[in-house]
C-alpha atoms as a PDB file:
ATOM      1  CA  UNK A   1       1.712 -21.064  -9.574  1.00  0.00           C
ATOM      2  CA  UNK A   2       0.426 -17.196  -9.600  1.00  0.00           C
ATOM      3  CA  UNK A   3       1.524 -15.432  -6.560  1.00  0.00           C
ATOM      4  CA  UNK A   4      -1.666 -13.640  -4.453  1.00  0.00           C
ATOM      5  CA  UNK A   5      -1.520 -10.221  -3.423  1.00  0.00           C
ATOM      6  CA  UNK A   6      -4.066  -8.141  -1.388  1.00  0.00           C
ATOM      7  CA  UNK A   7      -4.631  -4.365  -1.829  1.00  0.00           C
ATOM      8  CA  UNK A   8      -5.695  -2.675   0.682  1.00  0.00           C
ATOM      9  CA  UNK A   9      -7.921   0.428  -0.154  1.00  0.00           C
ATOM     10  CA  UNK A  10     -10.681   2.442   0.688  1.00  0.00           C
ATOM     11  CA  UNK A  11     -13.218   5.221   0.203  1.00  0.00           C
ATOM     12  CA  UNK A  12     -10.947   8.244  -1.292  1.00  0.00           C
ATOM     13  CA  UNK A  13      -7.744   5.921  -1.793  1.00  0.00           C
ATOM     14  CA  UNK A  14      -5.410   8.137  -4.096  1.00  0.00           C
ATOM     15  CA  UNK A  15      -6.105   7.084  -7.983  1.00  0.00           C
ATOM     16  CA  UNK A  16      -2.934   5.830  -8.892  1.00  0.00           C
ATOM     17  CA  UNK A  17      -1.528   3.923  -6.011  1.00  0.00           C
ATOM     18  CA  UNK A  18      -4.725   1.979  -6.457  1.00  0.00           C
ATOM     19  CA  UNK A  19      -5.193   1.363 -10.083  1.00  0.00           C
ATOM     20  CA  UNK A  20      -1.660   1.319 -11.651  1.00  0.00           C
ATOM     21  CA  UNK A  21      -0.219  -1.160  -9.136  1.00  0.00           C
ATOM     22  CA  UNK A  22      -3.377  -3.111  -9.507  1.00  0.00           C
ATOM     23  CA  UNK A  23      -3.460  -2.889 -13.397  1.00  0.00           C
ATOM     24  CA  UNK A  24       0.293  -3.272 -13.359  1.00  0.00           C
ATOM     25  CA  UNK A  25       0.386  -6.841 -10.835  1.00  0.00           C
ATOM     26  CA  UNK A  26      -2.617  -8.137 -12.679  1.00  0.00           C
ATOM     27  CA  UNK A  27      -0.487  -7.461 -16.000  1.00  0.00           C
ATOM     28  CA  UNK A  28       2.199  -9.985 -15.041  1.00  0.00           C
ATOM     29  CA  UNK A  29      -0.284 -12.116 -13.625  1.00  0.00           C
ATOM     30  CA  UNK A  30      -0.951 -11.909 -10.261  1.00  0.00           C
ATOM     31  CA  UNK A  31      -4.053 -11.936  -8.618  1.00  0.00           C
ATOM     32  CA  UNK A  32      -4.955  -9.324  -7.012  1.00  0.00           C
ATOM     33  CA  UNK A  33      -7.814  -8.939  -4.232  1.00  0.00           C
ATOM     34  CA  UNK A  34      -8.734  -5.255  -3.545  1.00  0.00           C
ATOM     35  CA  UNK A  35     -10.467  -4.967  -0.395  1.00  0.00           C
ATOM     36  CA  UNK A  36     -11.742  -2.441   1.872  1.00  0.00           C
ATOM     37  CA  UNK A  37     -13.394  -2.420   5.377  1.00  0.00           C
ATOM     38  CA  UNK A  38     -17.202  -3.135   5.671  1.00  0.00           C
ATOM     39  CA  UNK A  39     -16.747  -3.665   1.535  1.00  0.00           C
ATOM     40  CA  UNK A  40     -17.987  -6.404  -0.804  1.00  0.00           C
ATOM     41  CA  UNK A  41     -16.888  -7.807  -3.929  1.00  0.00           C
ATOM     42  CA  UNK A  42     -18.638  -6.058  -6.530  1.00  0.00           C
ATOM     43  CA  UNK A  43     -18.735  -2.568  -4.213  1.00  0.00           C
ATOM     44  CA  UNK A  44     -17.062   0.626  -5.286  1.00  0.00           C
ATOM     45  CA  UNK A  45     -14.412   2.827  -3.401  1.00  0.00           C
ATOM     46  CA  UNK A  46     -14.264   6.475  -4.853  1.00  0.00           C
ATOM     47  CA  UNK A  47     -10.754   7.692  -5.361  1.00  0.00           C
ATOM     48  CA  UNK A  48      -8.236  10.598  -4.798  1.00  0.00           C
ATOM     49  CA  UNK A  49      -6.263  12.139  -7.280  1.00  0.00           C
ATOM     50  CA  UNK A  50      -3.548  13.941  -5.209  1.00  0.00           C
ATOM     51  CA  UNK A  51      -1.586  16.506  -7.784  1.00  0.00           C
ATOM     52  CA  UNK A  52       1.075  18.878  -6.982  1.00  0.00           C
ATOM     53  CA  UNK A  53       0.676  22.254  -7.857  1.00  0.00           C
ATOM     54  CA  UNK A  54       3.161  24.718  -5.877  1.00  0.00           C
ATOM     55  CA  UNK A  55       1.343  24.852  -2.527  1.00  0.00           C
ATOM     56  CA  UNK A  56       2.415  23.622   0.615  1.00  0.00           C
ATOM     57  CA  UNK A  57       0.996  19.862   0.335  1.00  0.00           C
ATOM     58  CA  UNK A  58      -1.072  18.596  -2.507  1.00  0.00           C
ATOM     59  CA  UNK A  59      -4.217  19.378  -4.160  1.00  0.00           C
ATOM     60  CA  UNK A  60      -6.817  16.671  -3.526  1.00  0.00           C
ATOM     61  CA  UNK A  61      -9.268  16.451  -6.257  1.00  0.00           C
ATOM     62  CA  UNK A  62     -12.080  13.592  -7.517  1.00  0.00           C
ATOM     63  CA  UNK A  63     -10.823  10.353  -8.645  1.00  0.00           C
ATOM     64  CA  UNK A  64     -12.697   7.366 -10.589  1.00  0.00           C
ATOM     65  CA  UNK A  65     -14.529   4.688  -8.810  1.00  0.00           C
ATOM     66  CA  UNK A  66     -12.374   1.593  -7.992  1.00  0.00           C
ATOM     67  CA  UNK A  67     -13.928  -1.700  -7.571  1.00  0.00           C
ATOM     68  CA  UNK A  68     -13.536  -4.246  -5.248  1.00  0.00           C
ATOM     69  CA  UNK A  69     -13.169  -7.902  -6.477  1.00  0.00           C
ATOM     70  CA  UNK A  70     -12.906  -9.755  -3.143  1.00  0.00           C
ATOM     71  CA  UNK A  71     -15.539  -9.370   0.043  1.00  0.00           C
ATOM     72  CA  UNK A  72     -13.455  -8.116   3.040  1.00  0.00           C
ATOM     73  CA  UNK A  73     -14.959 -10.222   5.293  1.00  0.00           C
ATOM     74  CA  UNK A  74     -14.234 -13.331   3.766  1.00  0.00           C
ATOM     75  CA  UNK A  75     -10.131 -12.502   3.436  1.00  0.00           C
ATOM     76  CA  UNK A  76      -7.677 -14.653   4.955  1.00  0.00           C
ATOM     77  CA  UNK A  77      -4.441 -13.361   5.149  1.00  0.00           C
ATOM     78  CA  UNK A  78      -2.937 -17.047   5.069  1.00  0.00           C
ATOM     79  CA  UNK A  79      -3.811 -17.265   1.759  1.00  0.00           C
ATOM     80  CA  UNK A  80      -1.746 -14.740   0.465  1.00  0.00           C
ATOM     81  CA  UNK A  81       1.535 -14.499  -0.467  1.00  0.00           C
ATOM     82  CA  UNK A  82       1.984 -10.473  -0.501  1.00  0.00           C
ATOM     83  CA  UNK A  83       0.414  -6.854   0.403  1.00  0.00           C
ATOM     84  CA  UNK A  84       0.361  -3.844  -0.865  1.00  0.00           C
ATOM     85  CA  UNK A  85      -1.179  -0.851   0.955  1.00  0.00           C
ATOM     86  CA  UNK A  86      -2.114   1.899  -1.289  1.00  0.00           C
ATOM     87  CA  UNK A  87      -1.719   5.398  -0.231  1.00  0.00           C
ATOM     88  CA  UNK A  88      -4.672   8.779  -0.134  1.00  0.00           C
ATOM     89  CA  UNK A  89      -6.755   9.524   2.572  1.00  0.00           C
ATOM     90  CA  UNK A  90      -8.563   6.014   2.810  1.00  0.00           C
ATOM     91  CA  UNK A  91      -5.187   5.229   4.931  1.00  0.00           C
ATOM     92  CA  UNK A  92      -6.001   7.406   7.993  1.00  0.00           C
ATOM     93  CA  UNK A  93      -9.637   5.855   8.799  1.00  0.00           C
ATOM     94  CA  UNK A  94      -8.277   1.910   7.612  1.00  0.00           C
ATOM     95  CA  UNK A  95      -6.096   1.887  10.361  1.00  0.00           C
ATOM     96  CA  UNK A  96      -8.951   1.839  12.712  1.00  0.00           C
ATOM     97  CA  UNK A  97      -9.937  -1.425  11.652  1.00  0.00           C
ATOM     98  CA  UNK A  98      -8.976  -4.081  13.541  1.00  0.00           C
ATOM     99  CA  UNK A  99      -8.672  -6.486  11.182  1.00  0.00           C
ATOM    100  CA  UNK A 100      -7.010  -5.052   8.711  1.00  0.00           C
ATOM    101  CA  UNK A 101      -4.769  -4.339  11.548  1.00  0.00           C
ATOM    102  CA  UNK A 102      -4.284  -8.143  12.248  1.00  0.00           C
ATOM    103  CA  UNK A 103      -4.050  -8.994   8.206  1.00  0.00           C
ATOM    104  CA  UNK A 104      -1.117  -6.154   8.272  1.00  0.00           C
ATOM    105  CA  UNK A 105       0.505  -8.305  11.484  1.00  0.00           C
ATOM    106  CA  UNK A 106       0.260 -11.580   9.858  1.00  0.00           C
ATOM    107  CA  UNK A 107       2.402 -10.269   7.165  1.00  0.00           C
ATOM    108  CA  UNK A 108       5.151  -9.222   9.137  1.00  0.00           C
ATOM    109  CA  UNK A 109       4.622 -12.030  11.744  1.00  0.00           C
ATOM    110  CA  UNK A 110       5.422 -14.296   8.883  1.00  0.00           C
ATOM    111  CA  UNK A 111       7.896 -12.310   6.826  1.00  0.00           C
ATOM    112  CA  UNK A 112       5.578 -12.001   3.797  1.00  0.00           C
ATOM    113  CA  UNK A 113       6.181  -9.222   1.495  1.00  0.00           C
ATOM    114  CA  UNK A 114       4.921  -5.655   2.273  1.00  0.00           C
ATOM    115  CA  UNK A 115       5.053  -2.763  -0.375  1.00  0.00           C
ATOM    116  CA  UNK A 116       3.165   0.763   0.984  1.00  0.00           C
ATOM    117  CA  UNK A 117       3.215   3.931  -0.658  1.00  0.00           C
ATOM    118  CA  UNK A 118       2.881   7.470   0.379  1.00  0.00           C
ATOM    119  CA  UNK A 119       0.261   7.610   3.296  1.00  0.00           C
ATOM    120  CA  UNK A 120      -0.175   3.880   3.000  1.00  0.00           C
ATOM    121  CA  UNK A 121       2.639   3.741   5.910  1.00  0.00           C
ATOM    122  CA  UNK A 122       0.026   5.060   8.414  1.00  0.00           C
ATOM    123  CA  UNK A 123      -1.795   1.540   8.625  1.00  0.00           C
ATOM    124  CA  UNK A 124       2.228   0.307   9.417  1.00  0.00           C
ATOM    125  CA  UNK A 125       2.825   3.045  11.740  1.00  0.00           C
ATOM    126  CA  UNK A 126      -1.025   1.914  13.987  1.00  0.00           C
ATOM    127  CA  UNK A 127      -0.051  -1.796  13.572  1.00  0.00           C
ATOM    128  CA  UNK A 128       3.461  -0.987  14.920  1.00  0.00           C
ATOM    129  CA  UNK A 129       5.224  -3.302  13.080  1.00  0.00           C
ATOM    130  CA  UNK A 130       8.075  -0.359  11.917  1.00  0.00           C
ATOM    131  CA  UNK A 131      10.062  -0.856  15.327  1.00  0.00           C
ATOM    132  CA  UNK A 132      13.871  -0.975  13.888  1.00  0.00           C
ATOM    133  CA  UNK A 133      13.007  -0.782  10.696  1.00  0.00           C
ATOM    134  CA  UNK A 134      13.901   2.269   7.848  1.00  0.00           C
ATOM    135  CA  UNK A 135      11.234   3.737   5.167  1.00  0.00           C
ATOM    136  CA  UNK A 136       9.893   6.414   3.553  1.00  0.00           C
ATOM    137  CA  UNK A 137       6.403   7.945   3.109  1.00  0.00           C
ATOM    138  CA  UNK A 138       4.899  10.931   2.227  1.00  0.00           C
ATOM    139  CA  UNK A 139       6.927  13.828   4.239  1.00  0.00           C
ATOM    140  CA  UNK A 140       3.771  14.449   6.250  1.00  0.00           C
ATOM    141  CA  UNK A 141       4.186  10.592   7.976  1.00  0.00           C
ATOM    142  CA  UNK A 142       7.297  11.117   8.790  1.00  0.00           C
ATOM    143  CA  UNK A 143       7.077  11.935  12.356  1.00  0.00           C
ATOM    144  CA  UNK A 144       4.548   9.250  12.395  1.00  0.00           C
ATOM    145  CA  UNK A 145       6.905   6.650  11.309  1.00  0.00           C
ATOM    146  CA  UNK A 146       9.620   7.773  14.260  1.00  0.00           C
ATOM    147  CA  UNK A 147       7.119   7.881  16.855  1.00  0.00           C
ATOM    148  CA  UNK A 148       6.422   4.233  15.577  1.00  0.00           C
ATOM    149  CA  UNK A 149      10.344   3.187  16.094  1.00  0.00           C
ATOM    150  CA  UNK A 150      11.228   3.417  12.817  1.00  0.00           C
ATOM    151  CA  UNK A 151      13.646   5.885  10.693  1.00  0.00           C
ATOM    152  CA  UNK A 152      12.707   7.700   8.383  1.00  0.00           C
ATOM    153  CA  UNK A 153      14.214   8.895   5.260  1.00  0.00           C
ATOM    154  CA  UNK A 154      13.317  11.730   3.032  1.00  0.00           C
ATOM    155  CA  UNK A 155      14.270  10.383  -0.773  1.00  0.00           C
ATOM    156  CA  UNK A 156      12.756  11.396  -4.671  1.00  0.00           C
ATOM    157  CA  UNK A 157       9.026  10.723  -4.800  1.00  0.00           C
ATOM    158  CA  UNK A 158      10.306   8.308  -7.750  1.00  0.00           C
ATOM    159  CA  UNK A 159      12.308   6.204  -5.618  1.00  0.00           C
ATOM    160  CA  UNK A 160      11.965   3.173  -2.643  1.00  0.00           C
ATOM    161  CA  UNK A 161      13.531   2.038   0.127  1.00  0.00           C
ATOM    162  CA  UNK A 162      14.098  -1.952   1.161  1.00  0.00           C
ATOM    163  CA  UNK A 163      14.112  -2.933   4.712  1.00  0.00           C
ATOM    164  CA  UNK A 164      13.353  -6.972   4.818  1.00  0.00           C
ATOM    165  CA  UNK A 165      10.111  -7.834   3.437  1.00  0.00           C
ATOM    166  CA  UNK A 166       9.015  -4.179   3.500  1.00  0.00           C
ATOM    167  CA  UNK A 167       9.157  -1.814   0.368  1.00  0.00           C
ATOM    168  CA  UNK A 168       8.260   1.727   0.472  1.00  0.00           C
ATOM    169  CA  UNK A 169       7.877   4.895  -1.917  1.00  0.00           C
ATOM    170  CA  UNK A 170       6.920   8.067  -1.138  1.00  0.00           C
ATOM    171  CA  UNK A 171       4.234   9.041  -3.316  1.00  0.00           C
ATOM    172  CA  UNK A 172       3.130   7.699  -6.845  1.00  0.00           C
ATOM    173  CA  UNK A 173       5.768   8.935  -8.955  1.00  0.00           C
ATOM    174  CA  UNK A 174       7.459   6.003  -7.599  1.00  0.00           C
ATOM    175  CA  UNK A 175       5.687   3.340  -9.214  1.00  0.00           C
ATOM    176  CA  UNK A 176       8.307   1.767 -11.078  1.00  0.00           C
ATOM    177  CA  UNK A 177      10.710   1.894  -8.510  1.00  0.00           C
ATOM    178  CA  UNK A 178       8.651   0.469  -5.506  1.00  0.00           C
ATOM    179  CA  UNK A 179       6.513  -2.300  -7.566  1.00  0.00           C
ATOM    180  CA  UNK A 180      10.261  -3.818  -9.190  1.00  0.00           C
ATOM    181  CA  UNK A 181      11.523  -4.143  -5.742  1.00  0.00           C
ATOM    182  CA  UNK A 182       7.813  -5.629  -4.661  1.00  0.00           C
ATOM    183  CA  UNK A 183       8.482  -8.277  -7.596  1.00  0.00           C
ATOM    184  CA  UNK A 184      11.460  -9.248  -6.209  1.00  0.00           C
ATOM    185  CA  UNK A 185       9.912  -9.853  -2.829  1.00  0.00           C
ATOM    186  CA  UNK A 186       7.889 -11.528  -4.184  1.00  0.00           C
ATOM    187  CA  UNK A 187      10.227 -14.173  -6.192  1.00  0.00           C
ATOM    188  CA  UNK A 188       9.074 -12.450  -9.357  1.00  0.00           C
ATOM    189  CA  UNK A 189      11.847 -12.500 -11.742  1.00  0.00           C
ATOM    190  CA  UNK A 190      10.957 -10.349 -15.076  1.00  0.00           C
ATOM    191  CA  UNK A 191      13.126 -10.570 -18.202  1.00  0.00           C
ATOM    192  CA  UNK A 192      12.695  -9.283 -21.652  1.00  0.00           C
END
């Protein structure tokens, strides 16, 4: 049976930690919901591409449009068997939402895997479900995730870090690293 995932997003999600783990789960077949807050199936998020160019943080510039294939309001958490929270600036406002606050809960409630990327964490950090656990994010959520209860730990954007059911990367470049741990979660065994 295919496994279930939802993707959390919204309006200014970065680019790639929407579409490539989206494009990439779907590849391997599993089905992915993208949803956002106050979104329908059919509805469009614009995206983030977040480059780094030798300043201080990154350079934010305009994405593509992402769609959304499944009507927030109509998402059940039960009926999935993972998460994934993508990353950007959609993170920071998401985490206001109380339900996607609850669906985050229900997935650590019931020890169902979790893979968030770079700002992604900041929906973990407001659900507080990072008590005692270790991760990474995006260097500017650091302090974030240790006022949560969690450690943090500053690795290669192209890495992750396993605590439990949780998987975490720091930014995109990390792909590969956090969405082969995410598989395994999952009970996804890939061979060649």
């Amino acid at each position: 049976m295919a496994k279930k995932v939802l993707l959390l997003v919204g309006d200014y999600v970065e680019d790639y930690e929407a579409m490539v783990p989206f494009q990439a789960m779907g590849a391997i077949g599993i089905e992915v919901h993208a949803i956002a807050p106050d979104r329908v199936e059919g509805d469009l998020v614009p995206t983030a591409i977040h480059d780094f160019t030798g300043d201080q943080t990154y350079k934010e510039l305009r994405g593509h449009n992402f769609n959304i294939n499944k009507s927030f309001a109509e998402v059940n958490p039960e009926d999935y068997d993972g998460l994934y929270i993508a990353g950007g600036r959609s993170a920071e406002y998401i985490r206001l939402n109380k339900k996607v606050l609850d669906i985050t809960k229900h997935f650590f409630e019931h020890n169902k895997p979790v893979a968030a990327i770079c700002h992604g964490i900041q929906v973990l950090t407001t659900a507080r479900v990072l008590k005692g656990r270790t991760l990474t994010a995006y260097v500017a959520v650091g302090p974030d995730i240790e006022l949560a209860g969690g450690t943090w730990k500053n690795i290669p954007a192209d890495q992750a870090i396993v605590d439990g059911n949780l998987v975490t990367s720091p930014a995109w470049p990390g792909h590969q690293a956090i969405l082969k741990e995410f598989y395994i979660l999952l009970g996804i065994t890939i061979t060649s």
